[in-house]
Protein backbone atom coordinates (compact mmCIF):
# COMPACT_ATOMS: atom_id res chain seq x y z
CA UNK A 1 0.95 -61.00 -6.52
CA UNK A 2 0.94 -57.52 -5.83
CA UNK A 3 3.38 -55.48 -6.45
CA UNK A 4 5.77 -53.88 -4.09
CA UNK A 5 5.58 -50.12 -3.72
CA UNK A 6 9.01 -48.74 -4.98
CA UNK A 7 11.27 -47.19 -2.24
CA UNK A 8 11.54 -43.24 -2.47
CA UNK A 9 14.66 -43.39 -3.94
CA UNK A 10 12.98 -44.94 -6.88
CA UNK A 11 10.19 -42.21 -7.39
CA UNK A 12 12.41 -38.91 -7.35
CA UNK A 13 9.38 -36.85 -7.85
CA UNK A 14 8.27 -37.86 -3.80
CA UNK A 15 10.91 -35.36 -2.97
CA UNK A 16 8.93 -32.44 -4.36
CA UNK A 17 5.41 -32.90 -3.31
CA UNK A 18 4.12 -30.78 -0.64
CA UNK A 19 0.70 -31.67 -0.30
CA UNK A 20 1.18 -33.65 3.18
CA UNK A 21 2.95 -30.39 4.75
CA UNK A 22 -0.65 -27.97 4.38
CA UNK A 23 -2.36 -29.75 7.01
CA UNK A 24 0.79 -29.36 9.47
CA UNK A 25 2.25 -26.23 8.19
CA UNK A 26 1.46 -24.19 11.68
CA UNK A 27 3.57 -26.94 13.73
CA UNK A 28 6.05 -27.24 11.16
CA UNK A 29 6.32 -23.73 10.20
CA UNK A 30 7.02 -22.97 14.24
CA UNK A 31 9.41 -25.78 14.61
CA UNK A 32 11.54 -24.85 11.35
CA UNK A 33 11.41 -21.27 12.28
CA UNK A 34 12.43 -21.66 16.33
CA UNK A 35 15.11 -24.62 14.72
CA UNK A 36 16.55 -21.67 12.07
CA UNK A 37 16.87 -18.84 14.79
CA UNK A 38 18.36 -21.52 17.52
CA UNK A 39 21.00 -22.58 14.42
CA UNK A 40 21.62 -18.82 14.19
CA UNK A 41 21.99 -18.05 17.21
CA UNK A 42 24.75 -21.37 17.18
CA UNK A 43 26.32 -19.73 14.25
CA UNK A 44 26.09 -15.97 15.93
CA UNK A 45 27.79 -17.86 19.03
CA UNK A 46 30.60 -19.15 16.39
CA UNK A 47 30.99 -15.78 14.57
CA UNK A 48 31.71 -13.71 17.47
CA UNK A 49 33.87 -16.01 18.84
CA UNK A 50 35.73 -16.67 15.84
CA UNK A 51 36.03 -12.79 15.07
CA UNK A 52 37.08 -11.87 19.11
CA UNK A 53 39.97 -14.52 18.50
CA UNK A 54 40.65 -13.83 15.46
CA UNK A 55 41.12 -10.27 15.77
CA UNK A 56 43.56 -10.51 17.65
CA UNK A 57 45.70 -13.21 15.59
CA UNK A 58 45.26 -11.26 12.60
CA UNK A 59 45.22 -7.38 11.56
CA UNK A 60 42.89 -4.88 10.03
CA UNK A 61 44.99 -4.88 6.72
CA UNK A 62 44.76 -9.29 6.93
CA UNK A 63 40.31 -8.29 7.22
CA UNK A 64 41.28 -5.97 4.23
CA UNK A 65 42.82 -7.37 1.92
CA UNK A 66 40.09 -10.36 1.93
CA UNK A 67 37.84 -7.74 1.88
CA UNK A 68 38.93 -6.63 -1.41
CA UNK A 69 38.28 -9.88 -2.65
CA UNK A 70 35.22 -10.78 -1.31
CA UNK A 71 33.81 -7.66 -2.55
CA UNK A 72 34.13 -9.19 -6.03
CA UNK A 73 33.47 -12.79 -5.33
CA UNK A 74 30.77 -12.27 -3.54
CA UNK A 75 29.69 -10.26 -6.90
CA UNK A 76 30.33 -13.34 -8.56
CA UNK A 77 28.62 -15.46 -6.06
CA UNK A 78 25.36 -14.74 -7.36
CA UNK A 79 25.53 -16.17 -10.63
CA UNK A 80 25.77 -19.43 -8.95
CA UNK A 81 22.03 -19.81 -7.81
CA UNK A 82 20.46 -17.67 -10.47
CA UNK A 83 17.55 -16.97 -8.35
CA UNK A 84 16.53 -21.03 -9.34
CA UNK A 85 16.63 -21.78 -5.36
CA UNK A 86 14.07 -19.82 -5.05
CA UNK A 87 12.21 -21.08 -8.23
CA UNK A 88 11.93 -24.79 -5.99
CA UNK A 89 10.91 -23.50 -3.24
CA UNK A 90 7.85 -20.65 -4.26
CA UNK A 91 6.36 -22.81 -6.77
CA UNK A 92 3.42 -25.04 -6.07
CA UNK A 93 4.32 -27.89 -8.23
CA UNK A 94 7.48 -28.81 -9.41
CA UNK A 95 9.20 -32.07 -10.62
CA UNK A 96 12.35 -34.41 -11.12
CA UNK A 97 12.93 -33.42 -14.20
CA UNK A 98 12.95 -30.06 -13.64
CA UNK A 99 15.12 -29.51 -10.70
CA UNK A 100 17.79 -32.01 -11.98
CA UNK A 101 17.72 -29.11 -15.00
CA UNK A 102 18.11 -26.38 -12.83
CA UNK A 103 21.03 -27.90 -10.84
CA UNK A 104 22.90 -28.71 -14.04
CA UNK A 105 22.35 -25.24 -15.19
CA UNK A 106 23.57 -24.17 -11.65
CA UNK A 107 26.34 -25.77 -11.61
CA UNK A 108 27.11 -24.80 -15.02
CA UNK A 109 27.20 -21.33 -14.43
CA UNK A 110 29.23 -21.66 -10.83
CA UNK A 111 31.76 -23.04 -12.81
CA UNK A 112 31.75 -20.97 -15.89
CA UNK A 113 31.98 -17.94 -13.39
CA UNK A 114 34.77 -19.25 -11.68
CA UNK A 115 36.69 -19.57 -14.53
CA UNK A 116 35.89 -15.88 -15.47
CA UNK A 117 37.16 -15.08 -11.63
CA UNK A 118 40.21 -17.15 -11.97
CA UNK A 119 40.93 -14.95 -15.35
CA UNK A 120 40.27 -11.85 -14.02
CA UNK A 121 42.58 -12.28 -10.54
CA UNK A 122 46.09 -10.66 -12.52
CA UNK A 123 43.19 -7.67 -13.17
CA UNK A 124 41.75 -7.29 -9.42
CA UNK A 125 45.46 -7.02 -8.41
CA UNK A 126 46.13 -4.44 -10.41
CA UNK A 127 42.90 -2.39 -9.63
CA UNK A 128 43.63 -2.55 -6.25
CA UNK A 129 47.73 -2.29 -6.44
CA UNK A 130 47.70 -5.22 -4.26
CA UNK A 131 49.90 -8.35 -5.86
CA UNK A 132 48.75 -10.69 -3.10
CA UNK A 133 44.79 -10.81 -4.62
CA UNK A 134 46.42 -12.82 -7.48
CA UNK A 135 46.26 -16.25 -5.80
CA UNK A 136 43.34 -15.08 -3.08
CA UNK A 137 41.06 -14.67 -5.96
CA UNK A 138 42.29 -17.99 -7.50
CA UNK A 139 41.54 -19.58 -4.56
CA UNK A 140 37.83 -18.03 -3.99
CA UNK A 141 37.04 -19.56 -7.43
CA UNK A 142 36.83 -22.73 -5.84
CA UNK A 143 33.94 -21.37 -3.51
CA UNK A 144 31.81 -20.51 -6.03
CA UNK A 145 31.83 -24.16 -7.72
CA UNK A 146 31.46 -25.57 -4.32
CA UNK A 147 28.33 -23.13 -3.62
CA UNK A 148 26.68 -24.18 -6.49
CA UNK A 149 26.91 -27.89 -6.00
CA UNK A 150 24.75 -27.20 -2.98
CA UNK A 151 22.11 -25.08 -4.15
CA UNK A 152 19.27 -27.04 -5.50
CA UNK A 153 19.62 -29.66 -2.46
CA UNK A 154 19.52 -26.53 0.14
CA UNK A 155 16.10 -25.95 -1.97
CA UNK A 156 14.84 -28.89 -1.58
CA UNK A 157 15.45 -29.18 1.85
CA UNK A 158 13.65 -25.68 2.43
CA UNK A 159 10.75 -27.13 -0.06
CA UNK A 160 10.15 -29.63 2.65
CA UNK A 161 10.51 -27.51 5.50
CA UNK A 162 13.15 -29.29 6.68
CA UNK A 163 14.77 -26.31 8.58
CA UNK A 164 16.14 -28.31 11.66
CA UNK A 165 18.60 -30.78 9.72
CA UNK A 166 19.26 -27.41 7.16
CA UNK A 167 20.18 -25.85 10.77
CA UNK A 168 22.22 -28.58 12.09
CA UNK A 169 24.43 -28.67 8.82
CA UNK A 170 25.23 -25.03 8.33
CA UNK A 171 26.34 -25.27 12.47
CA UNK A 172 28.31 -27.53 11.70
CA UNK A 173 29.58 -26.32 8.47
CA UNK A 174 30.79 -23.41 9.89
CA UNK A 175 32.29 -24.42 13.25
CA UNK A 176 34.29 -27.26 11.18
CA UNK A 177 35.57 -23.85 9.32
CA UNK A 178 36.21 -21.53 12.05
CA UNK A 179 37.90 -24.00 13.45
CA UNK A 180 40.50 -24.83 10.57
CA UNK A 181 40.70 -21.00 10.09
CA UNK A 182 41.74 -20.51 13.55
CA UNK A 183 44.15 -23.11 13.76
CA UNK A 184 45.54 -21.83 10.48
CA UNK A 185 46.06 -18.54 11.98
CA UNK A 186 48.06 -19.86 14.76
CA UNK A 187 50.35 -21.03 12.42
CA UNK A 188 51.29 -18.08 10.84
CA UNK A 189 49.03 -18.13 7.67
CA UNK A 190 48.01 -14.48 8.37
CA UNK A 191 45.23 -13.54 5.70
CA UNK A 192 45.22 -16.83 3.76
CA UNK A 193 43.64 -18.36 7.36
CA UNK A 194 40.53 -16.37 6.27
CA UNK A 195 40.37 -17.65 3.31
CA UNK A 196 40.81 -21.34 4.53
CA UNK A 197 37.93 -20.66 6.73
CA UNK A 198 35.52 -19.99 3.85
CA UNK A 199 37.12 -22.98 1.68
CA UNK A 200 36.53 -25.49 4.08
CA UNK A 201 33.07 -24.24 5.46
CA UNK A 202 31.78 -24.56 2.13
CA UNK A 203 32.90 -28.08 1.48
CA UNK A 204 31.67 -29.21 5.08
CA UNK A 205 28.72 -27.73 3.55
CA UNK A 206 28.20 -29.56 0.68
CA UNK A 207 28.82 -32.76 2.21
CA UNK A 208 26.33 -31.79 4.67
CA UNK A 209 23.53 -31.51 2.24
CA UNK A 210 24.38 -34.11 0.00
CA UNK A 211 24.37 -36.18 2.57
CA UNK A 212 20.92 -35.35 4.55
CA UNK A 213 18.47 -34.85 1.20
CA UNK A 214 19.04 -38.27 -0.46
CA UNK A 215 17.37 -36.99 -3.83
CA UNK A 216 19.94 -37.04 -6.65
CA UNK A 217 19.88 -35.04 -9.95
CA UNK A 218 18.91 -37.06 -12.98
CA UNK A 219 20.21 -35.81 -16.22
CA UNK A 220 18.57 -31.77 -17.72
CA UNK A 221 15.99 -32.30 -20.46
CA UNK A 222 15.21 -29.96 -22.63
CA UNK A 223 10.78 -29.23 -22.72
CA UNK A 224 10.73 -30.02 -19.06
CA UNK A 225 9.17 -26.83 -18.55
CA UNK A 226 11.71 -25.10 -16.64
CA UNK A 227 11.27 -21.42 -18.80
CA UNK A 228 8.95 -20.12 -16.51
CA UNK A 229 11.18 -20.86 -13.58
CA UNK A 230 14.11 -19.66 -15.31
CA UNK A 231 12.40 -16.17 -15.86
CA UNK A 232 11.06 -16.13 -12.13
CA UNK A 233 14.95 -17.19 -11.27
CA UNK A 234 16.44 -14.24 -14.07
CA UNK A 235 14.33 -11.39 -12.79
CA UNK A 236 15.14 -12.53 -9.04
CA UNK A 237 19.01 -12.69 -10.07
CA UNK A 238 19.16 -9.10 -11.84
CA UNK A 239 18.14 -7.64 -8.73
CA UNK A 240 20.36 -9.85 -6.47
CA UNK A 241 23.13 -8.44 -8.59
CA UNK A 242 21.97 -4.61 -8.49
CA UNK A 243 21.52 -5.30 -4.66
CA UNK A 244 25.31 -6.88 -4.56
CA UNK A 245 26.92 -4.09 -6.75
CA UNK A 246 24.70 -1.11 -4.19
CA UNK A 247 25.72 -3.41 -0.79
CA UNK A 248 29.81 -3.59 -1.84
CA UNK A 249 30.52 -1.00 -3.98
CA UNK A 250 30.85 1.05 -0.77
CA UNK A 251 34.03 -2.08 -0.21
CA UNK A 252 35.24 -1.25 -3.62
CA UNK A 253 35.75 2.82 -3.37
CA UNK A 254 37.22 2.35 -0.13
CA UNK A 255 39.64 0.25 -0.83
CA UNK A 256 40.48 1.71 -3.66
CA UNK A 257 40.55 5.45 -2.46
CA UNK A 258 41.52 4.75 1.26
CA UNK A 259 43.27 1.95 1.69
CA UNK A 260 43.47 -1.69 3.25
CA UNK A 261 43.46 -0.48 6.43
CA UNK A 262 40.53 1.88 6.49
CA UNK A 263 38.61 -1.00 4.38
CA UNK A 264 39.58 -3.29 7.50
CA UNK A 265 37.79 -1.17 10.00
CA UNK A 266 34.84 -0.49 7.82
CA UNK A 267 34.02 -4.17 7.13
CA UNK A 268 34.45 -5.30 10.65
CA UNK A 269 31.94 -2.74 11.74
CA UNK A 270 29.29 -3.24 8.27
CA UNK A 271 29.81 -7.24 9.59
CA UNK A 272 28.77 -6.13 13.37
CA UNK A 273 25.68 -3.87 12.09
CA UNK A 274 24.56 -6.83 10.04
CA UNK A 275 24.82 -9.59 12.81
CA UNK A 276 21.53 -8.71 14.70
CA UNK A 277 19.75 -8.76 10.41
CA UNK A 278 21.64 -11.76 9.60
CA UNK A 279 20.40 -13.49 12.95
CA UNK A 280 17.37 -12.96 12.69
CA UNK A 281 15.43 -11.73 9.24
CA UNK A 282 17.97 -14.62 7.22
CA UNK A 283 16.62 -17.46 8.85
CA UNK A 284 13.09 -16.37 9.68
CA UNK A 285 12.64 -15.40 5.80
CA UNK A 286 14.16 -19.04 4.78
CA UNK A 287 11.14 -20.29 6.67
CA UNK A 288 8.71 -17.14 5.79
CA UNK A 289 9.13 -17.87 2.18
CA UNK A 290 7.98 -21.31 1.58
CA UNK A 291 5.50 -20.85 3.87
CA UNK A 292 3.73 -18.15 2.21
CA UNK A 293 4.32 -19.29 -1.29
CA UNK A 294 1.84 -22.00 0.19
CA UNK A 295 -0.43 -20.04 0.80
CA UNK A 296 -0.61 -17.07 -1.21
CA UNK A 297 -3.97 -17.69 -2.97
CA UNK A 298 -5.58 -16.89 0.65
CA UNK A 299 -5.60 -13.03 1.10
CA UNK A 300 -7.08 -12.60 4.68
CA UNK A 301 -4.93 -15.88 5.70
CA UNK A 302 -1.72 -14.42 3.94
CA UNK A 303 -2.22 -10.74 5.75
CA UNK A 304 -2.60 -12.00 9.08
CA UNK A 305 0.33 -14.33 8.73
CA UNK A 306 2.75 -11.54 7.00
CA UNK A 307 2.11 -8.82 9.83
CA UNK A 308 1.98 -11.36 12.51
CA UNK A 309 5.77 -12.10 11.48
CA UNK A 310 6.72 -8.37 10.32
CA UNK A 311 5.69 -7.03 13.99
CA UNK A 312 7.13 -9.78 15.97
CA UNK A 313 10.71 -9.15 13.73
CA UNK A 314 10.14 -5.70 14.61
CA UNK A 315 9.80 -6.32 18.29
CA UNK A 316 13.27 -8.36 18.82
CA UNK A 317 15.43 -6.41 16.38
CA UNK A 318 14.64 -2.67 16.80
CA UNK A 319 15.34 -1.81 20.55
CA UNK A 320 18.34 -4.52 19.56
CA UNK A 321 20.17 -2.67 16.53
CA UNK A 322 19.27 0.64 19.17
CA UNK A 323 21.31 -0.73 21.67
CA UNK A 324 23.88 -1.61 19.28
CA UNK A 325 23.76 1.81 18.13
CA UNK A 326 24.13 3.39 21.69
CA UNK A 327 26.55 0.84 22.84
CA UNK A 328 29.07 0.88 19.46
CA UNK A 329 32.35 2.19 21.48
CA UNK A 330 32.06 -0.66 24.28
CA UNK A 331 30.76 -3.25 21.41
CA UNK A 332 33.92 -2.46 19.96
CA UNK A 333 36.05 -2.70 22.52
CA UNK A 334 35.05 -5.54 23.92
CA UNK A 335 34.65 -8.11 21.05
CA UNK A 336 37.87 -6.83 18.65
CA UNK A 337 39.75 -4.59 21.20
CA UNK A 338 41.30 -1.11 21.44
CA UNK A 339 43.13 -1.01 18.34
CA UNK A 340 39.81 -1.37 16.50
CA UNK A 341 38.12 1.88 18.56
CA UNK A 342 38.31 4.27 15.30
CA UNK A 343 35.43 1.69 13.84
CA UNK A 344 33.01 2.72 16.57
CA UNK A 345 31.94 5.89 15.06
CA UNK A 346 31.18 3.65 11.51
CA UNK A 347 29.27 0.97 13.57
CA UNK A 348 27.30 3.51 15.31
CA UNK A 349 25.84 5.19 12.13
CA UNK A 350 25.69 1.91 10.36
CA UNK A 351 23.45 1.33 13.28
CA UNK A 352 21.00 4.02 13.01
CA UNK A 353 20.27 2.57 8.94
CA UNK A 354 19.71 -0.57 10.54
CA UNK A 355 16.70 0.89 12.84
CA UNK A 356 15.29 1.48 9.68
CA UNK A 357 16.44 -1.37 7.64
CA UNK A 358 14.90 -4.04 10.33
CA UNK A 359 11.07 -2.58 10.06
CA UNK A 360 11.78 -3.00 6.04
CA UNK A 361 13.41 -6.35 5.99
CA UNK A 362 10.28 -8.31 5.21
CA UNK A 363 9.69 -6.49 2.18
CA UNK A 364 11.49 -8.76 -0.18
CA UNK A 365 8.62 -11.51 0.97
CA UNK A 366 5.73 -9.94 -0.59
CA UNK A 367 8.12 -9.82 -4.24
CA UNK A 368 9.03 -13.37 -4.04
CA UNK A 369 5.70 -15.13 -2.41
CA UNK A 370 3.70 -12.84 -4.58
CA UNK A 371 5.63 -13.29 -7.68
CA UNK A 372 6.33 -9.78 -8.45
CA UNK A 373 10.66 -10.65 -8.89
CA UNK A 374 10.06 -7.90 -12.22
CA UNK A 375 8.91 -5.39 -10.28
CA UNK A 376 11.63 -6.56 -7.77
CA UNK A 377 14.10 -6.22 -10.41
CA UNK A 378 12.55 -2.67 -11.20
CA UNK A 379 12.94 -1.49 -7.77
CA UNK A 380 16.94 -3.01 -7.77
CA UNK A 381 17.26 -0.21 -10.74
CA UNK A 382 15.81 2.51 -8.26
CA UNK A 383 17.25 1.96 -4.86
CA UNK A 384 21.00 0.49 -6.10
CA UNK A 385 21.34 3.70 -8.20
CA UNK A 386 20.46 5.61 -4.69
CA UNK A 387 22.77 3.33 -2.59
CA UNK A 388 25.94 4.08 -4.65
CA UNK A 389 25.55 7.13 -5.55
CA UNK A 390 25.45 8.26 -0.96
CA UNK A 391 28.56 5.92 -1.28
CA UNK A 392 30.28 7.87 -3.42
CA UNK A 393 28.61 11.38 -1.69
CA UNK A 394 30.34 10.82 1.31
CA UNK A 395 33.78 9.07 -0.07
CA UNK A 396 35.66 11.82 0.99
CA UNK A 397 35.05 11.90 4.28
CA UNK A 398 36.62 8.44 4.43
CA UNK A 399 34.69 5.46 5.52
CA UNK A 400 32.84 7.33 8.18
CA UNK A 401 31.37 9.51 5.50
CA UNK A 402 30.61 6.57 3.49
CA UNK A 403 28.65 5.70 6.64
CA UNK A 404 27.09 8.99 7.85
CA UNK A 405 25.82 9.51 3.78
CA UNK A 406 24.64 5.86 3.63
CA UNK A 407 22.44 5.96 7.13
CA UNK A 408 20.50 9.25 6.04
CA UNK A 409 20.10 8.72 2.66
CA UNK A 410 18.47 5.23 3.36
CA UNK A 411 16.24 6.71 6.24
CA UNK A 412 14.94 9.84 4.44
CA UNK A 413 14.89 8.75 0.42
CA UNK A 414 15.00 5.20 -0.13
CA UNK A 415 13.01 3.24 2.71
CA UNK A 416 9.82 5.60 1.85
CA UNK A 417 10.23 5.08 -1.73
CA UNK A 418 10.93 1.35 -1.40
CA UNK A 419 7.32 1.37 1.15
CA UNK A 420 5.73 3.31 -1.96
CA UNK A 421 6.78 1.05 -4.70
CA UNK A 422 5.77 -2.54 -2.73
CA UNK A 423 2.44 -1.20 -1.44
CA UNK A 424 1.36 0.02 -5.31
CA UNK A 425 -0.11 -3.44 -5.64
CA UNK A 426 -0.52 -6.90 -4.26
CA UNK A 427 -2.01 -7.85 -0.83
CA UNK A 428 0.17 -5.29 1.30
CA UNK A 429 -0.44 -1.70 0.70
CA UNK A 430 2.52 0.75 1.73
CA UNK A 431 -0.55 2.36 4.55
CA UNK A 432 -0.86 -1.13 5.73
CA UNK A 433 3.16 -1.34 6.23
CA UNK A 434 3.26 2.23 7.70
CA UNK A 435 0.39 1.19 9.89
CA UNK A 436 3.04 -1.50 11.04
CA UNK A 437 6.06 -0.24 11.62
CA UNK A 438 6.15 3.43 12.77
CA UNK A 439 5.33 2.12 16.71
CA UNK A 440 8.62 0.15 16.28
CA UNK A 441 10.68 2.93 15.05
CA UNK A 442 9.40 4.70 18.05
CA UNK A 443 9.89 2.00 20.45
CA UNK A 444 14.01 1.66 18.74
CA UNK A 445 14.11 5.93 19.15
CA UNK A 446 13.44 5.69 23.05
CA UNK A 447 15.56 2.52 23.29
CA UNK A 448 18.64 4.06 22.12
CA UNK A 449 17.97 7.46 23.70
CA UNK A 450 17.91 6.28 27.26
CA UNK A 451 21.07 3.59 26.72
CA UNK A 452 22.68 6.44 25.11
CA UNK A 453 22.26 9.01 27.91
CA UNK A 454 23.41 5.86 30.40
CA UNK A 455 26.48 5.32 28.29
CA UNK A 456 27.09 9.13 28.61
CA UNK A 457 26.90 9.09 32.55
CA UNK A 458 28.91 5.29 33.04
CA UNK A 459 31.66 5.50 30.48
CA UNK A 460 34.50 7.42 33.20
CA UNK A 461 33.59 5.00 35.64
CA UNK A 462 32.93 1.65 34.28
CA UNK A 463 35.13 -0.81 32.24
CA UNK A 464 34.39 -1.46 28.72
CA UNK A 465 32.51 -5.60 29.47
CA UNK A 466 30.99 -3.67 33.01
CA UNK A 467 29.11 -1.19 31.30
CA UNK A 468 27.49 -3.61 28.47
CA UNK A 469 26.14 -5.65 31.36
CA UNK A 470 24.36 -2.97 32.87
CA UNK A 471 23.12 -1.18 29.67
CA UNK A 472 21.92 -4.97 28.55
CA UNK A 473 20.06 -5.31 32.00
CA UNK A 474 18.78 -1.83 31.72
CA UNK A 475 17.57 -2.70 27.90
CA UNK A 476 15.43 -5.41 29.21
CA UNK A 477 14.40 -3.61 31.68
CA UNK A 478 12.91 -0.47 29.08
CA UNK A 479 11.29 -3.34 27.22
CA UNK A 480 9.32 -4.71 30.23
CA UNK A 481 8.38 -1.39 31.08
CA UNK A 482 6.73 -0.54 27.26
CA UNK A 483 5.52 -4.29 27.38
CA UNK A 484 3.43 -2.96 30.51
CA UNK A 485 2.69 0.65 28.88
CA UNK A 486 1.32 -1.07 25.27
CA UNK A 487 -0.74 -4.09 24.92
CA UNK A 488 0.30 -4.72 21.02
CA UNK A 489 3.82 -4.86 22.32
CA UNK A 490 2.76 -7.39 25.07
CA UNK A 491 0.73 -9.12 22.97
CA UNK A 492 3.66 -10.45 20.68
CA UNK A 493 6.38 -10.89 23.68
CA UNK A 494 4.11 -13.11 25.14
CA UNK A 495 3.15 -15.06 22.01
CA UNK A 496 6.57 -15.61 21.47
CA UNK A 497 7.55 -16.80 25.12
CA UNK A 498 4.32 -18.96 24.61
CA UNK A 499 5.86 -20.43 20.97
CA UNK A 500 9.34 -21.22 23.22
CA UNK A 501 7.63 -22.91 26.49
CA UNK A 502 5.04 -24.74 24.67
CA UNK A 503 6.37 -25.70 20.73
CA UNK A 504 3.47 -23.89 19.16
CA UNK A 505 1.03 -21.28 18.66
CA UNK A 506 0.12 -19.55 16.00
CA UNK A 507 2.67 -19.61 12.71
CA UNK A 508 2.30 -19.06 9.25
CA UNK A 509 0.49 -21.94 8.13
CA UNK A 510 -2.97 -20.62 10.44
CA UNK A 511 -3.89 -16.81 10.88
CA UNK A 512 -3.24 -15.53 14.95
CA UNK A 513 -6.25 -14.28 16.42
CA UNK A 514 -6.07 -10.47 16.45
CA UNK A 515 -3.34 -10.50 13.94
CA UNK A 516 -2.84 -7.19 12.15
């Protein structure tokens, strides 16, 4: 009789194979990546919410003192992953074996790490004269042993390209955690509500995953050929922690020279300026990534695919992060209040780095898909040392300083050297990325210098909510009108509005016609 063929479960390797997604990667690649923004765009809707009510239940010094924390954990955070997410999901072929090792090994370190963390909470105290952090850090241990029970079936899931359950569960993740934070808050837990938010989005999210990708780790093995991975997964982590230490040292000094209070209003404004990134270039890489890695032994295919993205980023975020920019004292006031006013000034340089920093997000892609994480690593030495040391230029000044000396350091020294350094070798050269982006730094330039002048002329006579509808009517209004004026603008607004109405078009699996 012939035999049965054994159910999935039974052949763990099934979950790894990715020869069945090349013929379909376009569709798929289109639906995971409209499926990742939409789930943003959920979570965005979440966020601000949460933070407008929030806000108000709480105080700067509550944001601050978990600031102070988070700063570190976050740190810590990194260590849990170990760059072997990433390991799953760029290489061609991997198996069983060899992810079961890497989750043991990640969940190895999340723990040891915690334990470290949970050691060194009497010490963060002290540094920051602050004897609440004692049991805050205590309690963010617990994250990082959650976050690194999830990691390798996050990967998995991304493998696949399985970006609209992945969506769904982080939604729901985070609205299950929002929502005990909140009610925590009207309670009376006052800072530890923030924390409760994070504890329980995490678990919501592990259950999530664990619960959607059925594979299950088998035991590590030694020889299962995992060294290579780990090296692509070590390089990768050394610069995720010289990016971490660069992107919260400026959380450290502040809180440390300034105060809980002027940390408060700093990190609700860094959180604003990274909403339209996080929205965005997060969830568009998560699908970018895996895509690419498939097909990154095509040149002309992987070109036109990589620019095709990069201006079509460039196109939604720019004139976005400029209105942000021009708009920064009604943004403010509308979505935290009028006690929060003194962070509009922060926001609004904060804003004018992220012109620059959206036109440059896609940069990462070409280290990972390419597998160039040393020379990522190499550039982590470069541009971290840069970071902190306009951090600790403009200290003085207070956060705003931190701000001002951040914005113009990153637009005049590091961005050019980071386009010099990627474009050295591989398939992207750094003419090929100027080439790209300059138009868009135009396009943000004129955006925020005509919402600014209309801000100018409307603040004495229009309330705070008023005048953001107008300027956002106006802003789509300056876009139609350089839609009209430049046909490689129009050309990706209405690729894009084609992608919504009909499901598909051109992705990253199969080159656009007329693609840069």
């Amino acid at each position: 009789m012939p035999t049965a063929p054994a159910p999935e479960a039974s052949r763990p390797d099934t979950f790894f194979d990715t020869e069945h997604l090349k013929s379909d990667l376009k569709r798929r690649s289109v639906r995971g990546g409209a499926a990742t923004v939409l789930g943003q765009g959920a979570s965005f809707v979440i966020r601000t919410a949460s933070t407008m009510v929030l806000a108000r239940l709480l105080t700067p010094a509550d944001f601050g003192l978990i600031a102070m924390v988070t700063a570190i954990t976050g740190f810590a955070a990194v260590f849990k992953d170990l760059g072997f997410s990433m390991a799953t999901v760029q290489r061609a072929e991997v198996n069983h074996r060899q992810v079961s090792t890497l989750f043991w090994l990640n969940v190895a370190f999340s723990s040891l790490i915690a334990l470290v963390l949970a050691g060194c909470a009497p010490v963060i105290s002290w540094f920051y004269s602050e004897p609440r952090l004692t049991w805050v850090t205590l309690a963010m241990a617990v994250h990082l042993v959650l976050g690194g029970l999830a990691v390798q079936h996050q990967a998995v899931l991304q493998r696949q390209i399985r970006f609209i359950t992945l969506a769904v569960v982080q939604v729901l993740a985070m609205l299950i955690g929002v929502v005990a934070g909140i009610i925590a808050a009207l309670y009376g837990a006052g800072y530890w509500a923030l924390v409760i938010l994070q504890l329980v989005a995490a678990a919501a999210m592990v259950l999530g995953v664990w619960g959607t990708c059925k594979w299950r780790p088998g035991r590590p093995v030694r020889g299962s050929g995992v060294r290579s991975m780990v090296k692509f997964g070590g390089n990768l982590t050394g610069f995720n922690i010289l990016n971490y230490f660069s992107r919260n040292a400026d959380n450290v000094l502040i809180g440390r020279v300034w105060g809980a209070v002027e940390l408060g209003l700093y990190a609700k404004a860094y959180g604003l300026f990274m909403l339209p990134i996080r929205q965005l270039t997060y969830p568009i890489s998560a699908v970018a990534i895996p895509a690419l890695s498939r097909i990154q032994g095509d040149r002309a295919r992987y070109r036109r695919a990589f620019f095709s993205v990069q201006e079509k980023l460039c196109v939604v975020m720019v004139p976005l992060i400029a209105f942000l920019a021009a708009t920064s004292d009604w943004v403010i006031e509308v979505l935290l209040g009028p006690a929060w006013l003194p962070a509009s000034q922060i926001l609004r340089w904060l804003s004018i780095a992220g012109l620059v920093q959206a036109v440059i997000s896609t940069v990462g892609w070409l280290f990972v898909t390419q597998d160039r994480t040393k020379d990522m690593l190499r550039w982590g030495v470069i541009g971290s040392s840069l970071t902190i040391a306009s951090f600790v230029l403009g200290l003085r000044w207070g956060a705003l300083g931190v701000a001002i000396s951040y914005s113009l350091s990153g637009t005049l020294i590091r961005t050019p050297l980071l386009i010099w350094f990627v474009g050295r070798k591989g398939m992207i050269s750094a003419r090929d990325l100027y080439r790209c982006i300059v138009p868009y730094l135009g396009l943000g330039v004129a955006v925020g210098g005509v919402i600014s002048l209309l801000v100018t002329v409307l603040s004495p006579y229009l309330a705070p909510w008023q005048g953001l509808c107008v300027a956002a009517v106006v802003h789509l209004l300056l876009l139609l009108v350089f839609a009209l004026l430049f046909k490689r603008l129009r050309h990706h607004l209405l690729e894009m509005l084609s992608w919504v109405r009909s499901g598909g078009g051109p992705g990253l699996g199969q080159p656009a016609e007329g693609a840069a």
